[in-house]
C-alpha atoms as a PDB file:
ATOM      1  CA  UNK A   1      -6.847 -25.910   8.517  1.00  0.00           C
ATOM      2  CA  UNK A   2      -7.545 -22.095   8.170  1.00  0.00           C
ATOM      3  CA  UNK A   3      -6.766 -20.685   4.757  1.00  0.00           C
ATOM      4  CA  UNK A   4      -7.725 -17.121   4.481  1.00  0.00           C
ATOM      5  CA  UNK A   5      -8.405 -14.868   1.234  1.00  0.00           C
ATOM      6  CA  UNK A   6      -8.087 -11.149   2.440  1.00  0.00           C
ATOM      7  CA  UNK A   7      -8.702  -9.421  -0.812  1.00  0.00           C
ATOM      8  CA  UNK A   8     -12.714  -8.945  -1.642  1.00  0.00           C
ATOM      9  CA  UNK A   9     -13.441  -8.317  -5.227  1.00  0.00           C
ATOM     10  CA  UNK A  10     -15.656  -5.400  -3.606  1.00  0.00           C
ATOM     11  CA  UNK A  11     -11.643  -3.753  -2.052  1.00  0.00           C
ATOM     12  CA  UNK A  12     -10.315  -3.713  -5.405  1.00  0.00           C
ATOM     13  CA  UNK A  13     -13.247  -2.280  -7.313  1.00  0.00           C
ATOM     14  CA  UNK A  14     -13.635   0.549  -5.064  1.00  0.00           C
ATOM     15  CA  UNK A  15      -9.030   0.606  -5.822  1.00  0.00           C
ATOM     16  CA  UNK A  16      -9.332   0.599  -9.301  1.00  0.00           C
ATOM     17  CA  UNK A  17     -12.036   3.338  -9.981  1.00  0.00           C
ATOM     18  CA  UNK A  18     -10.049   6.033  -7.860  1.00  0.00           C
ATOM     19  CA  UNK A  19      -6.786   7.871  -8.422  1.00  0.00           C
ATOM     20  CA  UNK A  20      -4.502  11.082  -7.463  1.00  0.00           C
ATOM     21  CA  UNK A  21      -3.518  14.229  -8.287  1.00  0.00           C
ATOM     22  CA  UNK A  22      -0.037  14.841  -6.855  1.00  0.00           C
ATOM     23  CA  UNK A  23       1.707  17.928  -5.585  1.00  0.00           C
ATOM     24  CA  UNK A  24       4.072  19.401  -8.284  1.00  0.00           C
ATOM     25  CA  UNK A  25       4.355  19.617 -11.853  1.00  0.00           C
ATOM     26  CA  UNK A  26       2.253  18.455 -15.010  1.00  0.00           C
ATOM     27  CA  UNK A  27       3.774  15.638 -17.103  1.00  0.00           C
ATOM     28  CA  UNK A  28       2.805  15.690 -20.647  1.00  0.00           C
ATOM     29  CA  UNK A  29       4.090  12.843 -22.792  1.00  0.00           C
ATOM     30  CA  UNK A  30       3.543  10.963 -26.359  1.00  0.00           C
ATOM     31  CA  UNK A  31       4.979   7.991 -24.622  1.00  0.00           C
ATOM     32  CA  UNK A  32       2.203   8.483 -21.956  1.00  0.00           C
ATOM     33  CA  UNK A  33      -1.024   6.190 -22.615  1.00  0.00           C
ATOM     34  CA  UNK A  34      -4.957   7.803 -23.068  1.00  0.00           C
ATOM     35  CA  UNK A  35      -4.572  10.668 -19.959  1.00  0.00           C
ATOM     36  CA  UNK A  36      -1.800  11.959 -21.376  1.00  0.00           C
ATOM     37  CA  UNK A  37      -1.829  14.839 -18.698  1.00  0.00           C
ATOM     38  CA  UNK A  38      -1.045  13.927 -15.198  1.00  0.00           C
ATOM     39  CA  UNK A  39       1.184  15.451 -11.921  1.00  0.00           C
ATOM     40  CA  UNK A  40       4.222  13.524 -10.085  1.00  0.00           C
ATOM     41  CA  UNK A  41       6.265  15.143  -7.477  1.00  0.00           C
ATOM     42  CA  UNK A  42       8.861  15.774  -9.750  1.00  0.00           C
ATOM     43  CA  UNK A  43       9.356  16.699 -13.211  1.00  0.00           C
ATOM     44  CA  UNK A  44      10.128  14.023 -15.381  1.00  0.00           C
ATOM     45  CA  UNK A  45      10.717  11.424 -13.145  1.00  0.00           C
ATOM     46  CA  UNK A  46       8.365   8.609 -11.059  1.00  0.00           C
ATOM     47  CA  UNK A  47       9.117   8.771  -7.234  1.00  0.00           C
ATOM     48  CA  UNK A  48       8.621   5.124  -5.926  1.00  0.00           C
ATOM     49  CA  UNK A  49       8.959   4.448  -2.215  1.00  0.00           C
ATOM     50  CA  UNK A  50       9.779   1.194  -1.047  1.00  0.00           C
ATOM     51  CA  UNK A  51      11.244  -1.016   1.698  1.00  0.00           C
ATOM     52  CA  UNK A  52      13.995  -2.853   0.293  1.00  0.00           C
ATOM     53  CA  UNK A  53      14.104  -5.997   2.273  1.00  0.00           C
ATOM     54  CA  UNK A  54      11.656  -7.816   0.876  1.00  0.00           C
ATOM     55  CA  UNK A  55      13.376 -10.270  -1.484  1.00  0.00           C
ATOM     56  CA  UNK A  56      12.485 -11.013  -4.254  1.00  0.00           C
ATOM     57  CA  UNK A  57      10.074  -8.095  -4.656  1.00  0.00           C
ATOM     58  CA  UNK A  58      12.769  -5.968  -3.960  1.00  0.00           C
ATOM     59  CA  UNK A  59      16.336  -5.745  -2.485  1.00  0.00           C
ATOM     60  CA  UNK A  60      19.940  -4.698  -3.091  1.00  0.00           C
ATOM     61  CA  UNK A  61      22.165  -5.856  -5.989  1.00  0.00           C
ATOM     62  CA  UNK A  62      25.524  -4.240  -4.753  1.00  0.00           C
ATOM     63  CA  UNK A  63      24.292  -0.543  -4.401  1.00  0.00           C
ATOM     64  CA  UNK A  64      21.785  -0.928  -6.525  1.00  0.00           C
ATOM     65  CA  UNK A  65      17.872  -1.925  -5.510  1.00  0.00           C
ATOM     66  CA  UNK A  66      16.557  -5.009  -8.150  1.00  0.00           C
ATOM     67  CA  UNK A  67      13.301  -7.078  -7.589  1.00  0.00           C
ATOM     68  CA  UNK A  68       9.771  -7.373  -9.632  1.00  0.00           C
ATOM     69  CA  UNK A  69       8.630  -4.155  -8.006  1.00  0.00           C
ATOM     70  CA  UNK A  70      11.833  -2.274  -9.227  1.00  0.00           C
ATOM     71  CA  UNK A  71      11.643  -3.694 -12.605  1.00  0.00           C
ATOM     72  CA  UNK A  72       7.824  -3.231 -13.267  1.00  0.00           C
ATOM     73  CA  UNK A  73       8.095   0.543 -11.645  1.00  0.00           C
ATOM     74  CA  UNK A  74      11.043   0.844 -13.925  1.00  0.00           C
ATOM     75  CA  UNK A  75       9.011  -0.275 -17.480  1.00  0.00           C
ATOM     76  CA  UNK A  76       5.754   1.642 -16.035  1.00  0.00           C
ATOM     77  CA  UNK A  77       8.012   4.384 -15.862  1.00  0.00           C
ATOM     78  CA  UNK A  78       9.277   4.321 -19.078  1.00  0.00           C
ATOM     79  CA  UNK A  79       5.838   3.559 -20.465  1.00  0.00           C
ATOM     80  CA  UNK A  80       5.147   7.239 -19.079  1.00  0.00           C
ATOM     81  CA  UNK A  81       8.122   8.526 -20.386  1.00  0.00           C
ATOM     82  CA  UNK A  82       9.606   9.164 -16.994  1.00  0.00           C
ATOM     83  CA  UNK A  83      12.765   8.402 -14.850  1.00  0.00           C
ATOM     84  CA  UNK A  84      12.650   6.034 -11.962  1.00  0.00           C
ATOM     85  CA  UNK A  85      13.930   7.210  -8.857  1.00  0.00           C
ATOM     86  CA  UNK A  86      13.710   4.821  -6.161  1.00  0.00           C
ATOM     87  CA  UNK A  87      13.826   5.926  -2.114  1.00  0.00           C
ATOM     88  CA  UNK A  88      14.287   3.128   0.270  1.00  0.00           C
ATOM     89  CA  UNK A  89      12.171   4.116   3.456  1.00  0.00           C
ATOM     90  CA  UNK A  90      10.815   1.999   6.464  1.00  0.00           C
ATOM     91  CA  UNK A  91       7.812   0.243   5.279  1.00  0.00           C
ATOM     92  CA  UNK A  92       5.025   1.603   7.251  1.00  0.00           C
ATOM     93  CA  UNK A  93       6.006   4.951   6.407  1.00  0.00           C
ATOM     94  CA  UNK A  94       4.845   4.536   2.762  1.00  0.00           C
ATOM     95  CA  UNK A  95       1.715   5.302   2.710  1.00  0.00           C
ATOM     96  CA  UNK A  96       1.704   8.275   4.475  1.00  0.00           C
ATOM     97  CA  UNK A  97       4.580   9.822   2.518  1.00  0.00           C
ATOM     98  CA  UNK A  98       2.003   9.184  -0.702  1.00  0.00           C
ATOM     99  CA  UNK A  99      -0.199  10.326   1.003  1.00  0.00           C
ATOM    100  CA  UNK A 100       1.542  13.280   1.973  1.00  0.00           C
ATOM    101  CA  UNK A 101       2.547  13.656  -1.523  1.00  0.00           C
ATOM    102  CA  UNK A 102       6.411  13.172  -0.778  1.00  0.00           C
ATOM    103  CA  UNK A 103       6.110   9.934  -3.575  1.00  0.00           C
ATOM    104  CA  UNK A 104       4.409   9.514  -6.779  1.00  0.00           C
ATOM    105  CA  UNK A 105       3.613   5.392  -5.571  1.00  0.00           C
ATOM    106  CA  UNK A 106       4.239   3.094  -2.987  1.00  0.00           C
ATOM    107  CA  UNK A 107       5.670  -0.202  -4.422  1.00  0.00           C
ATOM    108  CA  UNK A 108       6.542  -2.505  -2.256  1.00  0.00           C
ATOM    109  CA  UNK A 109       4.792  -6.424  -2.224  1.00  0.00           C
ATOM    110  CA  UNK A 110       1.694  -3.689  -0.767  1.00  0.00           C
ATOM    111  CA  UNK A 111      -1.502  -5.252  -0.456  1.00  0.00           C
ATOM    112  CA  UNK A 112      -5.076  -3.379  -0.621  1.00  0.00           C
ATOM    113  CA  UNK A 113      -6.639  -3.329   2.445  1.00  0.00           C
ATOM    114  CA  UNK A 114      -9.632  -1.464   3.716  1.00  0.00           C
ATOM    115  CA  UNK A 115      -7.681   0.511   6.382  1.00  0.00           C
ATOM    116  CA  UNK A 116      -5.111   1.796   3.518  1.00  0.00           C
ATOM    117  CA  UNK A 117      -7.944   2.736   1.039  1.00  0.00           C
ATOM    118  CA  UNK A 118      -8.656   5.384   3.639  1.00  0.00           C
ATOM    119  CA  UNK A 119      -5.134   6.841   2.846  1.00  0.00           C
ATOM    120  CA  UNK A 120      -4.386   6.040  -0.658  1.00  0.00           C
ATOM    121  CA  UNK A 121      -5.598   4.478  -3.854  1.00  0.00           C
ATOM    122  CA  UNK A 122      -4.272   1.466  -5.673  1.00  0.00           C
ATOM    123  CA  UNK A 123      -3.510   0.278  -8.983  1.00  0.00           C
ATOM    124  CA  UNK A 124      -4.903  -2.403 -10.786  1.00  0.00           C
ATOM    125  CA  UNK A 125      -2.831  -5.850  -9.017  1.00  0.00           C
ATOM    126  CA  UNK A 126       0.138  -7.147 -10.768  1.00  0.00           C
ATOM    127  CA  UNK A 127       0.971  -9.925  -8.321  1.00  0.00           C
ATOM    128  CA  UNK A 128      -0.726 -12.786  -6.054  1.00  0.00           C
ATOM    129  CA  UNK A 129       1.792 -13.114  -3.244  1.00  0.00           C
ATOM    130  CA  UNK A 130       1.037 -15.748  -0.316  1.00  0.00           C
ATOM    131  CA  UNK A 131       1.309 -15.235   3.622  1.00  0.00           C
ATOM    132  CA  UNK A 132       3.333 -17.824   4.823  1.00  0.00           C
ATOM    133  CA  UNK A 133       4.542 -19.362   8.287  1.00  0.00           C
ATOM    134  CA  UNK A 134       7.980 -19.699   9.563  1.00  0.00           C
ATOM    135  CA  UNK A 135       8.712 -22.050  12.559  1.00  0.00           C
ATOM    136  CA  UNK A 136      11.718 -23.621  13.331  1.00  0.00           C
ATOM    137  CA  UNK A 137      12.129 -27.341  12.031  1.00  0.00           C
ATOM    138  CA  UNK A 138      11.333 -28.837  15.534  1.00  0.00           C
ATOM    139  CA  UNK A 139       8.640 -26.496  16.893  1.00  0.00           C
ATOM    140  CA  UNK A 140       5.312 -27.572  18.177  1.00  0.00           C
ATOM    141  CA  UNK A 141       3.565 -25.282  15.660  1.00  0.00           C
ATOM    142  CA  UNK A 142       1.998 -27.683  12.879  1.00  0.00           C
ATOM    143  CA  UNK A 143      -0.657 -25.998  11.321  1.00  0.00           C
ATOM    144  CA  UNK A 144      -2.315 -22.178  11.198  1.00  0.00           C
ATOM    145  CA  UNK A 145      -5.115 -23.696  13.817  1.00  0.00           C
ATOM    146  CA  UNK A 146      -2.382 -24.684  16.574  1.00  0.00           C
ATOM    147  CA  UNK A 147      -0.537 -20.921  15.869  1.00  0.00           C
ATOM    148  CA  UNK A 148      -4.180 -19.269  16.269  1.00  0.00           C
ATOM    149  CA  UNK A 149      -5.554 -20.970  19.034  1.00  0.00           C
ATOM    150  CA  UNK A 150      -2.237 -21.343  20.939  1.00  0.00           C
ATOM    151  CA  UNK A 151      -0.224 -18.750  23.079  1.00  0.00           C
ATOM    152  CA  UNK A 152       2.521 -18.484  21.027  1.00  0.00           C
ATOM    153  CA  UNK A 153       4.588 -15.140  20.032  1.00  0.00           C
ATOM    154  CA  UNK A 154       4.435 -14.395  16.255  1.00  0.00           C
ATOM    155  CA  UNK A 155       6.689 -11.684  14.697  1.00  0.00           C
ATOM    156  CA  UNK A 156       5.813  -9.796  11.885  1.00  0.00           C
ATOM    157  CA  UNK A 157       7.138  -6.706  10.132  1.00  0.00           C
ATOM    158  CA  UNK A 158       5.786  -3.452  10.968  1.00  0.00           C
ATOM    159  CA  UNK A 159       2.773  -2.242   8.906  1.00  0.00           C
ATOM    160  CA  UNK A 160       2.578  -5.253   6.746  1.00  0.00           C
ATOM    161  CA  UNK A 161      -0.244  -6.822   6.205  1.00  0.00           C
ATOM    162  CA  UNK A 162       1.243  -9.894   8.567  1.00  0.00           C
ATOM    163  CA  UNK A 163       1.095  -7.093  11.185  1.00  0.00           C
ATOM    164  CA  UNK A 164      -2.288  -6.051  10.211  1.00  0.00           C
ATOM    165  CA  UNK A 165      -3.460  -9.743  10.355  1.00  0.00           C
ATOM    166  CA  UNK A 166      -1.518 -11.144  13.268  1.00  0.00           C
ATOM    167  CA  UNK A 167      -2.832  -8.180  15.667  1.00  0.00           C
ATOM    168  CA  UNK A 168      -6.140  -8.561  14.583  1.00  0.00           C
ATOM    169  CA  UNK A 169      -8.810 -10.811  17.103  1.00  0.00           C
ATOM    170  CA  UNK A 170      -8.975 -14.598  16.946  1.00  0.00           C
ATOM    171  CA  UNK A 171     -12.301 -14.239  15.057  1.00  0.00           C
ATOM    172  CA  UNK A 172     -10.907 -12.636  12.626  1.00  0.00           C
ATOM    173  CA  UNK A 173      -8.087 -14.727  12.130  1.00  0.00           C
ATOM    174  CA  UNK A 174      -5.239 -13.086  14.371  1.00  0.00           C
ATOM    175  CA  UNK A 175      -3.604 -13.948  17.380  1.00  0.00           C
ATOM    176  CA  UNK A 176      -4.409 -10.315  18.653  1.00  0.00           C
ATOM    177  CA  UNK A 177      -1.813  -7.235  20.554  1.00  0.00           C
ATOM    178  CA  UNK A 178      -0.646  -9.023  23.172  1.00  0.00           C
ATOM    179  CA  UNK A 179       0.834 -11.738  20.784  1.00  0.00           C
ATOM    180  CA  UNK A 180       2.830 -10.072  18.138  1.00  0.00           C
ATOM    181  CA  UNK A 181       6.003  -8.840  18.433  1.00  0.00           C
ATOM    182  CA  UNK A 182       6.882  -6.171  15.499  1.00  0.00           C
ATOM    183  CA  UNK A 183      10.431  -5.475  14.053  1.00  0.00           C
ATOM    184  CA  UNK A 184      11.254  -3.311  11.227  1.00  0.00           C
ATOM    185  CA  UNK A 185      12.706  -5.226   8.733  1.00  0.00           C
ATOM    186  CA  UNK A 186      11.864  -9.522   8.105  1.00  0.00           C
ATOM    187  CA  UNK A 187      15.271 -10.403   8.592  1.00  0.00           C
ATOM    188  CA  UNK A 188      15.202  -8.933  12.254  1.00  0.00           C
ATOM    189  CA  UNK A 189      12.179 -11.361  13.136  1.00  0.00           C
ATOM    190  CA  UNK A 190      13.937 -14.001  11.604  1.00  0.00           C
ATOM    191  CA  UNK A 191      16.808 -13.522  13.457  1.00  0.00           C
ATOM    192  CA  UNK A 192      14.358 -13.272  17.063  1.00  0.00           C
ATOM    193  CA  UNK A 193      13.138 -16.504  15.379  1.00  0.00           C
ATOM    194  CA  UNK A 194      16.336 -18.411  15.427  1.00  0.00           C
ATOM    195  CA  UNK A 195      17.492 -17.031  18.823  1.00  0.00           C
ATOM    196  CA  UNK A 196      14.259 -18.366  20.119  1.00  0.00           C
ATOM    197  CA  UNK A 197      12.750 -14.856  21.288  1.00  0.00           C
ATOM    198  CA  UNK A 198       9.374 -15.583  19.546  1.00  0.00           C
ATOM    199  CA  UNK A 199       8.123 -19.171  18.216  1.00  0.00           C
ATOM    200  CA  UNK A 200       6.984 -18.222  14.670  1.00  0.00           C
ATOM    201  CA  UNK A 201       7.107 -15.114  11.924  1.00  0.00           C
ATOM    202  CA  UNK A 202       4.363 -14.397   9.452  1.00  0.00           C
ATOM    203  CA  UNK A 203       5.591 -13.253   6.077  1.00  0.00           C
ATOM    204  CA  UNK A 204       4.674 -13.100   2.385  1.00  0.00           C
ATOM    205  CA  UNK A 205       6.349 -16.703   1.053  1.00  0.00           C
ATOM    206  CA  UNK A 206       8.532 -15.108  -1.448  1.00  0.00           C
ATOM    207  CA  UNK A 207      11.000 -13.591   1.378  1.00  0.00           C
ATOM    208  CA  UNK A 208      10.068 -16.558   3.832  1.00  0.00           C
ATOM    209  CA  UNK A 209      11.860 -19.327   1.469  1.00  0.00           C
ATOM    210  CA  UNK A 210      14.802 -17.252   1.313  1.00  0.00           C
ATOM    211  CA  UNK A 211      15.253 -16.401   4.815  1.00  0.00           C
ATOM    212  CA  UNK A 212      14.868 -20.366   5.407  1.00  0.00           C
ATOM    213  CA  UNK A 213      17.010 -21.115   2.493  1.00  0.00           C
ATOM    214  CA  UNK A 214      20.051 -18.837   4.607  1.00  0.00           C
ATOM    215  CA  UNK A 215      19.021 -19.834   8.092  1.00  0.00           C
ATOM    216  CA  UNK A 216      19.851 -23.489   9.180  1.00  0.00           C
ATOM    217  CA  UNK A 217      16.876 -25.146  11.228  1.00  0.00           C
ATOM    218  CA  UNK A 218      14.058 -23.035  10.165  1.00  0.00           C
ATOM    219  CA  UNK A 219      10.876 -24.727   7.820  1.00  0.00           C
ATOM    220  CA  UNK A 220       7.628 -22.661   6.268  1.00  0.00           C
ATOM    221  CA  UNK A 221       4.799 -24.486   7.153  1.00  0.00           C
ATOM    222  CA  UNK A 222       2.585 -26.127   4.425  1.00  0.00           C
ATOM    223  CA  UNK A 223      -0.429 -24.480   4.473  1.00  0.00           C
ATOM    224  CA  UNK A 224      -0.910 -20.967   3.688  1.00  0.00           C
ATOM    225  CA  UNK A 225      -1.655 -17.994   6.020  1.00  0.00           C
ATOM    226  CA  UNK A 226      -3.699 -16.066   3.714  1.00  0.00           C
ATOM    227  CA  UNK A 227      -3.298 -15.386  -0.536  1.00  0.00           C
ATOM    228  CA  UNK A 228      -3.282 -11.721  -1.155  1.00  0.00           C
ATOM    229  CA  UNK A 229      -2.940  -9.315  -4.510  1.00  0.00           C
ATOM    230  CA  UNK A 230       0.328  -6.977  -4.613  1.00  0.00           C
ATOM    231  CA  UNK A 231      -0.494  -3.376  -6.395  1.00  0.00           C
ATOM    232  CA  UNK A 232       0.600   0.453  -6.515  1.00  0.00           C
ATOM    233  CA  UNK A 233      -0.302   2.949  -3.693  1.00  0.00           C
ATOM    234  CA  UNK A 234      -1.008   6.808  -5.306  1.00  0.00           C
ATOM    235  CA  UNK A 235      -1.966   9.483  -3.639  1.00  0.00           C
ATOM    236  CA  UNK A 236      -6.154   9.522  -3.464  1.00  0.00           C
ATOM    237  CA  UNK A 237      -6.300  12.782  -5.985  1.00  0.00           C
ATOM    238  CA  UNK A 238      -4.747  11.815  -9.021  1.00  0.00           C
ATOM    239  CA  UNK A 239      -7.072  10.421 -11.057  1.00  0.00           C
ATOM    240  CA  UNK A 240      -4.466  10.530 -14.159  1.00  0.00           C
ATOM    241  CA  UNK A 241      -1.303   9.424 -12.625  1.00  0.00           C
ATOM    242  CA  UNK A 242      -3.621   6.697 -11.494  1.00  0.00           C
ATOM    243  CA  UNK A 243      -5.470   5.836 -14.854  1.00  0.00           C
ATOM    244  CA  UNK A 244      -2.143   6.393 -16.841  1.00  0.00           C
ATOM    245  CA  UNK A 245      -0.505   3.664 -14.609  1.00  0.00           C
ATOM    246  CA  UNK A 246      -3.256   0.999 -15.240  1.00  0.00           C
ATOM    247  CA  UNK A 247      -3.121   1.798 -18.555  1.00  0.00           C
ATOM    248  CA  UNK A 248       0.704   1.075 -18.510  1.00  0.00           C
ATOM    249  CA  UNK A 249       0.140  -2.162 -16.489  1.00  0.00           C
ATOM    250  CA  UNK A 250      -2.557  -3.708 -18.722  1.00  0.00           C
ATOM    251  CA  UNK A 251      -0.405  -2.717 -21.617  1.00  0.00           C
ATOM    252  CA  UNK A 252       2.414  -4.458 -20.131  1.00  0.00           C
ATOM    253  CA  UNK A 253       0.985  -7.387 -18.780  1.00  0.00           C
ATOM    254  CA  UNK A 254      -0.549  -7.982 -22.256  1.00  0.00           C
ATOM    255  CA  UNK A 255       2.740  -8.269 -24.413  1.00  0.00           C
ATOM    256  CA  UNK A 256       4.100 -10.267 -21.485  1.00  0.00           C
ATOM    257  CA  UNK A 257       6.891  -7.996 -19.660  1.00  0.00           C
ATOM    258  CA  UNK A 258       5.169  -8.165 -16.513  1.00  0.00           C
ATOM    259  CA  UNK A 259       4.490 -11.827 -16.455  1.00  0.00           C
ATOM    260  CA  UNK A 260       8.301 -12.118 -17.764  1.00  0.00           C
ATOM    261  CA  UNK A 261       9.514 -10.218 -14.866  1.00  0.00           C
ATOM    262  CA  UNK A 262       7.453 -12.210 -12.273  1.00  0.00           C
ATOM    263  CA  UNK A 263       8.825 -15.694 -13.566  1.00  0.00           C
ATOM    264  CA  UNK A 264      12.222 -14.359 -13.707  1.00  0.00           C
ATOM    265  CA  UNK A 265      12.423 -14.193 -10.271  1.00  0.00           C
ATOM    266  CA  UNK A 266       9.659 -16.792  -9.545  1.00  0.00           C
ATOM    267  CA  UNK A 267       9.637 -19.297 -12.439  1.00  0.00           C
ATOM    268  CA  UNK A 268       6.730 -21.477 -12.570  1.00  0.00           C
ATOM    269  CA  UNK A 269       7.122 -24.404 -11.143  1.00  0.00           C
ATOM    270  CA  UNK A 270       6.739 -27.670 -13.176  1.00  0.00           C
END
């Protein structure tokens, strides 16, 4: 069986040594770690654009949008003595809106890929997350080698990197264009799943056990798609947004908030 690893240690090198500088005002802080001098898009606060669908990375509490990209954004934030603000957009319209500088980051289970370091830069990674498979508990689909080399749909969610993957060739792991059927949230290809309308979806694991756990008749299959890093999109020019957020998440990851946040909504098992 196929396992693949998508992110090259080469991808996140080239991540970590860029940065921003975004459109609006300079933020000068004592709360603020080494560059203590760096743009967002608003004064005083951290713009964070997410899709909010993506349980449990991050999703609505009530009115409110909770998950371990929330809460990180929210203590990076506050490392940088800044207010969150949190917009909840359609996912592949992230990275052009950091891009575009309408967002200080984009954080939102985003992986680093080649094609998005074209766009933006990345943060150092704060979380593995895992491409799973969802079938339904009496499809023919056993394994990643019977999805790949069959002719069966697979539905993804638009610009993630399940999309990116699926669409790509069978040499490189996909199923190609022809196969994948987009929608623009998980829970609609979910849905197509269980309403037989495609035969299998392609999402990180996270949001895949839930979706199974509220949808009689539906399984994640055993092996792994492909194991990926999570990090924070910035615009390519800000070099100190970009270093003062790494600073923030090695700071944080060292006294243990980050990996408290992760194993409060993904305990470690055993």
């Amino acid at each position: 069986m196929k396992t693949f690893k998508r992110i090259a240690a080469g991808i996140l090198s080239t991540a970590l040594l860029l940065g921003m500088t975004s459109c609006a005002t300079t933020k000068q802080t004592e709360a603020a770690p080494a560059a203590a001098s760096f743009t967002t898009v608003e004064s005083g606060k951290l713009i964070m654009a997410t899709n909010a669908f993506f349980p449990p990375y991050e999703y609505y509490e009530g009115e409110k949008i909770v998950g371990i990209d929330a809460e990180i954004a929210s203590a990076v934030a506050n490392k940088l003595g800044l207010e969150l603000v949190i917009e909840d957009v359609e996912f592949d319209s992230i990275i052009a809106g950091v891009q575009g500088g309408k967002y200080d980051i984009g954080c939102a289970g985003m992986t680093v890929t080649e094609d998005r370091l074209k766009s933006v830069n990345f943060s150092t990674p704060y979380a593995t997350g895992i491409q799973s498979i969802i079938v339904t508990t009496d499809s023919e689909i056993k394994d990643i080698d019977t999805l790949l080399d069959g002719s069966y749909k697979v539905g993804v969610q638009s610009g993630t990197t399940g999309d990116i993957y699926m669409s790509d060739t069978p040499d490189n792991g996909g199923v190609g264009e022809d196969r994948v059927e987009r929608f623009s949230k998980g829970n609609d290809a979910v849905i197509a799943l269980t309403s037989g309308k495609i035969d299998a979806v392609v999402i990180d694991n996270e949001p895949a056990k839930a979706f199974v756990a509220a949808n009689e008749g539906l399984k994640i299959l055993e092996t792994p798609y492909t194991v990926e890093d999570y990090a924070m999109a910035i615009n390519k020019d800000n070099v100190a947004l970009n270093d003062a957020i790494n600073q923030a998440l090695k700071e944080l990851t060292d006294d243990g908030t980050i990996p408290g946040i992760v194993n409060k909504y993904i305990p470690a098992e055993g």
